[in-house]
Protein backbone atom coordinates (compact mmCIF):
# COMPACT_ATOMS: atom_id res chain seq x y z
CA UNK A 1 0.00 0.00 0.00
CA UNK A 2 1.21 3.73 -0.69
CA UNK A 3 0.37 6.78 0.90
CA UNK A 4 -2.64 7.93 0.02
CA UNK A 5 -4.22 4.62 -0.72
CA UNK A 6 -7.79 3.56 1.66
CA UNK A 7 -8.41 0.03 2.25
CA UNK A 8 -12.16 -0.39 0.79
CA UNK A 9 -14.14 -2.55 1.69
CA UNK A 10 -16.10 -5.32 -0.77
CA UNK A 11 -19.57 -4.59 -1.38
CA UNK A 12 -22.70 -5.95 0.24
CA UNK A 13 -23.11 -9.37 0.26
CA UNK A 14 -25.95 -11.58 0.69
CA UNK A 15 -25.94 -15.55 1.65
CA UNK A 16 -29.04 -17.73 1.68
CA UNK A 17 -28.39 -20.57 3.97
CA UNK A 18 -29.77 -23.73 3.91
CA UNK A 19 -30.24 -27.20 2.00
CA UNK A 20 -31.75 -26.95 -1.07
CA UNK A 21 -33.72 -30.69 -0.46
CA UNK A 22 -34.89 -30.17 2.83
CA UNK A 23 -38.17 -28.54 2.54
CA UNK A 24 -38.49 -25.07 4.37
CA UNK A 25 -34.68 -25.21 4.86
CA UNK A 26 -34.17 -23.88 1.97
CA UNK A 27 -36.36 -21.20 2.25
CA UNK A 28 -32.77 -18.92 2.64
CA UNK A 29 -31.62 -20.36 -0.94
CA UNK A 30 -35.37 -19.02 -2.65
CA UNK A 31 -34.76 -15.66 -0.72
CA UNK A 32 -30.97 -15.08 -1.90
CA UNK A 33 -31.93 -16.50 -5.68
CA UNK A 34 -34.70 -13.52 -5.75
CA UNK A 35 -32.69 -11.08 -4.71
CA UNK A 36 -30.57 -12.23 -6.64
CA UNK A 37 -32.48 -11.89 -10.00
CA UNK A 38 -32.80 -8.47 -9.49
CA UNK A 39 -29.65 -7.71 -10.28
CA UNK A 40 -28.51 -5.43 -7.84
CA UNK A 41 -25.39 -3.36 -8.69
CA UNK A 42 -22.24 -4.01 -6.27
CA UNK A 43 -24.30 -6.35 -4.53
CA UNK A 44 -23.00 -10.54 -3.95
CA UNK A 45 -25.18 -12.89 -3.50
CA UNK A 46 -24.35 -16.43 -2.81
CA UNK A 47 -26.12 -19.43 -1.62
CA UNK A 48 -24.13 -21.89 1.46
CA UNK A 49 -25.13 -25.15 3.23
CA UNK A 50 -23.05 -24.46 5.90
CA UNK A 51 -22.56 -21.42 8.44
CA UNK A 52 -19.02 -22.47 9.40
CA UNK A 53 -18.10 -21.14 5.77
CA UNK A 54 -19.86 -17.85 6.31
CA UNK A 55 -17.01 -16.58 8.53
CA UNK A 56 -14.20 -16.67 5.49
CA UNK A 57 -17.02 -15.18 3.03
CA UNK A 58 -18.28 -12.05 5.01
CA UNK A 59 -14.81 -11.07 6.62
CA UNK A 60 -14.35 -8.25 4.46
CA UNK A 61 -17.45 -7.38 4.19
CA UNK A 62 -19.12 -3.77 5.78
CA UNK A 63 -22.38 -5.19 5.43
CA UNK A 64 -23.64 -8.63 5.33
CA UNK A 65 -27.10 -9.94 4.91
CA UNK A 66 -28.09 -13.39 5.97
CA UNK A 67 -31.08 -15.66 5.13
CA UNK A 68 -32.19 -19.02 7.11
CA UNK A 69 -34.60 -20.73 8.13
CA UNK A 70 -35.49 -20.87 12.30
CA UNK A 71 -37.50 -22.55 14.78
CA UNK A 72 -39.15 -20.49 17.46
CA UNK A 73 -42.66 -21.64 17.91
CA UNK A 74 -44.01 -18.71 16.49
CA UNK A 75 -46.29 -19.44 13.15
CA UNK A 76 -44.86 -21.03 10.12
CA UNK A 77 -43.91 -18.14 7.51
CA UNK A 78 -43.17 -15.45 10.38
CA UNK A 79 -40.29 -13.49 9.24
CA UNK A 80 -37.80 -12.24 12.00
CA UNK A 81 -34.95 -10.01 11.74
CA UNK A 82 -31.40 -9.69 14.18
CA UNK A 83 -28.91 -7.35 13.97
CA UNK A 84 -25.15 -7.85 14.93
CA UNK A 85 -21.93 -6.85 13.64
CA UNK A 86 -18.29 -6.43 15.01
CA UNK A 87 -18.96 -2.82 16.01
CA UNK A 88 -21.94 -4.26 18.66
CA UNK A 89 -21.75 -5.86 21.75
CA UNK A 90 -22.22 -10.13 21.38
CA UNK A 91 -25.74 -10.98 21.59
CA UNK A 92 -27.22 -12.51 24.50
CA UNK A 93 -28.31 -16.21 24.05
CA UNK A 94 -32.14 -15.28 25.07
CA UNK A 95 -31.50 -13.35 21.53
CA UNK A 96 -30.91 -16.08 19.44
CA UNK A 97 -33.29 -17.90 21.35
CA UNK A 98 -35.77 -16.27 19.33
CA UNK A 99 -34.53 -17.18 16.11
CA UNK A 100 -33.74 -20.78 16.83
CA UNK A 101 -30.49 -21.23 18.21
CA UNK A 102 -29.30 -24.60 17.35
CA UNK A 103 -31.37 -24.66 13.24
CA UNK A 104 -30.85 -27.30 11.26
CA UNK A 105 -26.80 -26.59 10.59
CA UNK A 106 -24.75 -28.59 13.01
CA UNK A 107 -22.73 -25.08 13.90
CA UNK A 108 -25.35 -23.09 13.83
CA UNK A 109 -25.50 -19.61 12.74
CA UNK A 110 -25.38 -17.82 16.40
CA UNK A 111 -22.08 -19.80 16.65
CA UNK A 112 -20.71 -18.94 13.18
CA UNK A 113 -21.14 -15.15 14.26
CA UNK A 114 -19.61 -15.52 17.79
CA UNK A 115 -16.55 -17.44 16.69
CA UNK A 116 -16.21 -14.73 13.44
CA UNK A 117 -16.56 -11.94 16.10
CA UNK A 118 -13.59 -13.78 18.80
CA UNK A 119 -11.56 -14.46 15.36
CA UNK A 120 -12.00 -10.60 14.54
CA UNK A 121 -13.50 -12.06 11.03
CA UNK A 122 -17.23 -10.45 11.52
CA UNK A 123 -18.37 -7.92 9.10
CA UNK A 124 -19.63 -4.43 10.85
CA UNK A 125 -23.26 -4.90 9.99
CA UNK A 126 -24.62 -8.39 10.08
CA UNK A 127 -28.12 -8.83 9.71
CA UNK A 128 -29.86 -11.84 9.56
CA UNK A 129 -33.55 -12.40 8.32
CA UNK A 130 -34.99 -15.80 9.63
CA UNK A 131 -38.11 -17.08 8.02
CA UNK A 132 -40.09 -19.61 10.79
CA UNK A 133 -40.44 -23.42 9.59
CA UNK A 134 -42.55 -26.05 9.65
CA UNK A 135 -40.99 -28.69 8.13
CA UNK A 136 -37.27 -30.30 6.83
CA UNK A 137 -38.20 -33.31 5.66
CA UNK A 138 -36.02 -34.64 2.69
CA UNK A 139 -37.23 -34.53 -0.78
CA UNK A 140 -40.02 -31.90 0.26
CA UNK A 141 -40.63 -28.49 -1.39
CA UNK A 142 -40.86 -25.74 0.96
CA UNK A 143 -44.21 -25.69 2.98
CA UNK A 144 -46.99 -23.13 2.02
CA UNK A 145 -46.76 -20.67 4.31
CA UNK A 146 -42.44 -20.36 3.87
CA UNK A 147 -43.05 -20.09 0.15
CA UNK A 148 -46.04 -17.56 0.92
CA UNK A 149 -43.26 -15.84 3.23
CA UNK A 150 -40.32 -15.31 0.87
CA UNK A 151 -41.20 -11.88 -0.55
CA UNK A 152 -41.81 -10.41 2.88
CA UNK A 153 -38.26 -12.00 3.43
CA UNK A 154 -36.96 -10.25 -0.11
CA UNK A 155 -38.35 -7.08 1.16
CA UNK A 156 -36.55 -6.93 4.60
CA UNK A 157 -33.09 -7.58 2.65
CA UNK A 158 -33.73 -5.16 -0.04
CA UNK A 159 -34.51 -2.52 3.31
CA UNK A 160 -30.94 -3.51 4.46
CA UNK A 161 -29.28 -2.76 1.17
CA UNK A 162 -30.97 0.25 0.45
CA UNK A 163 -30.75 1.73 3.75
CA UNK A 164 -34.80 1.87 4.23
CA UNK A 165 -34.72 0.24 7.54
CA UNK A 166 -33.21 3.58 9.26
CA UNK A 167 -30.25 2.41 8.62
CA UNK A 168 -27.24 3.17 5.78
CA UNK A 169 -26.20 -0.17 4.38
CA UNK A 170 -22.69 1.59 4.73
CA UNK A 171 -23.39 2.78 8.18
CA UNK A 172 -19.75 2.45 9.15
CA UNK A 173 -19.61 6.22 7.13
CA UNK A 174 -23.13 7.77 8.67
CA UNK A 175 -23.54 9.08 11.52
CA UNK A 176 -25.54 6.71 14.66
CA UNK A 177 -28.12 8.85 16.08
């Protein structure tokens, strides 16, 4: 690097988690391929089976969006949303408790973001949108009220990336307040 040069960092990127034959697991894979189709300019957007590979993929990222599916008890197709990021304080456990803690992943994704935050590997803005299941059965599409969910779930991604959830998607150069 020479004087004058600014480490940038990569644009947004967005990961759908889940299995792709596991009915409503894949409900993060349907989100991430719409948003996806879009088009979005600057904007990654992968798909992953796995959230221990979700630490080398969003560590130099300013703003990472995640989709997956969770178990909570609350209604099939109910669409929550957490916020993290290596600029906030860890997250509680009665936080992910909410969204699932343990999923379907054998890491799951509450551990993928607390060993990416000890490893210094977290991106500054993690959010991740978690669409309730009903089912993972193999071989099964995803259940009618998931499928019925995803643009709901499209919608609170596209929010993140274009900053109308209160937030800038590059809030590392705005202001908190």
């Amino acid at each position: 690097m020479t004087p004058g040069d600014e480490l940038v960092p990569l644009g947004p990127l967005v990961v759908g988690l889940g299995a792709p034959d596991r009915g409503d697991d894949a409900v993060g894979l349907a989100v991430a391929r719409s948003v996806g189709a879009l088009g979005l300019s600057g904007v990654q957007v992968t798909e992953h089976e796995d959230p221990t590979g979700l630490i080398d993929l969003w560590a130099d990222r300013d703003v990472t969006v995640v989709i997956d599916a969770v178990v909570s008890g609350q209604p099939p197709g109910t669409v929550h949303v957490v916020e993290t990021g290596s600029d906030a304080a860890a997250l509680p456990e009665s936080a992910w408790a909410g969204e699932g803690r343990g999923g379907t992943h054998a890491l799951g994704i509450a551990a993928a973001v607390e060993l990416a935050r000890a490893l210094g590997r977290l991106p500054r803005r993690l959010v991740i949108v978690g669409v309730e299941a009903a089912g993972f059965d193999y071989g099964t599409a995803l259940s009618v009220p998931v499928a019925a969910a995803v643009p709901d779930a499209v919608a609170q991604v596209l929010a993140v990336l274009h900053g109308e959830d209160g937030r800038s998607p590059r809030a590392a150069s705005a202001p908190e307040g």
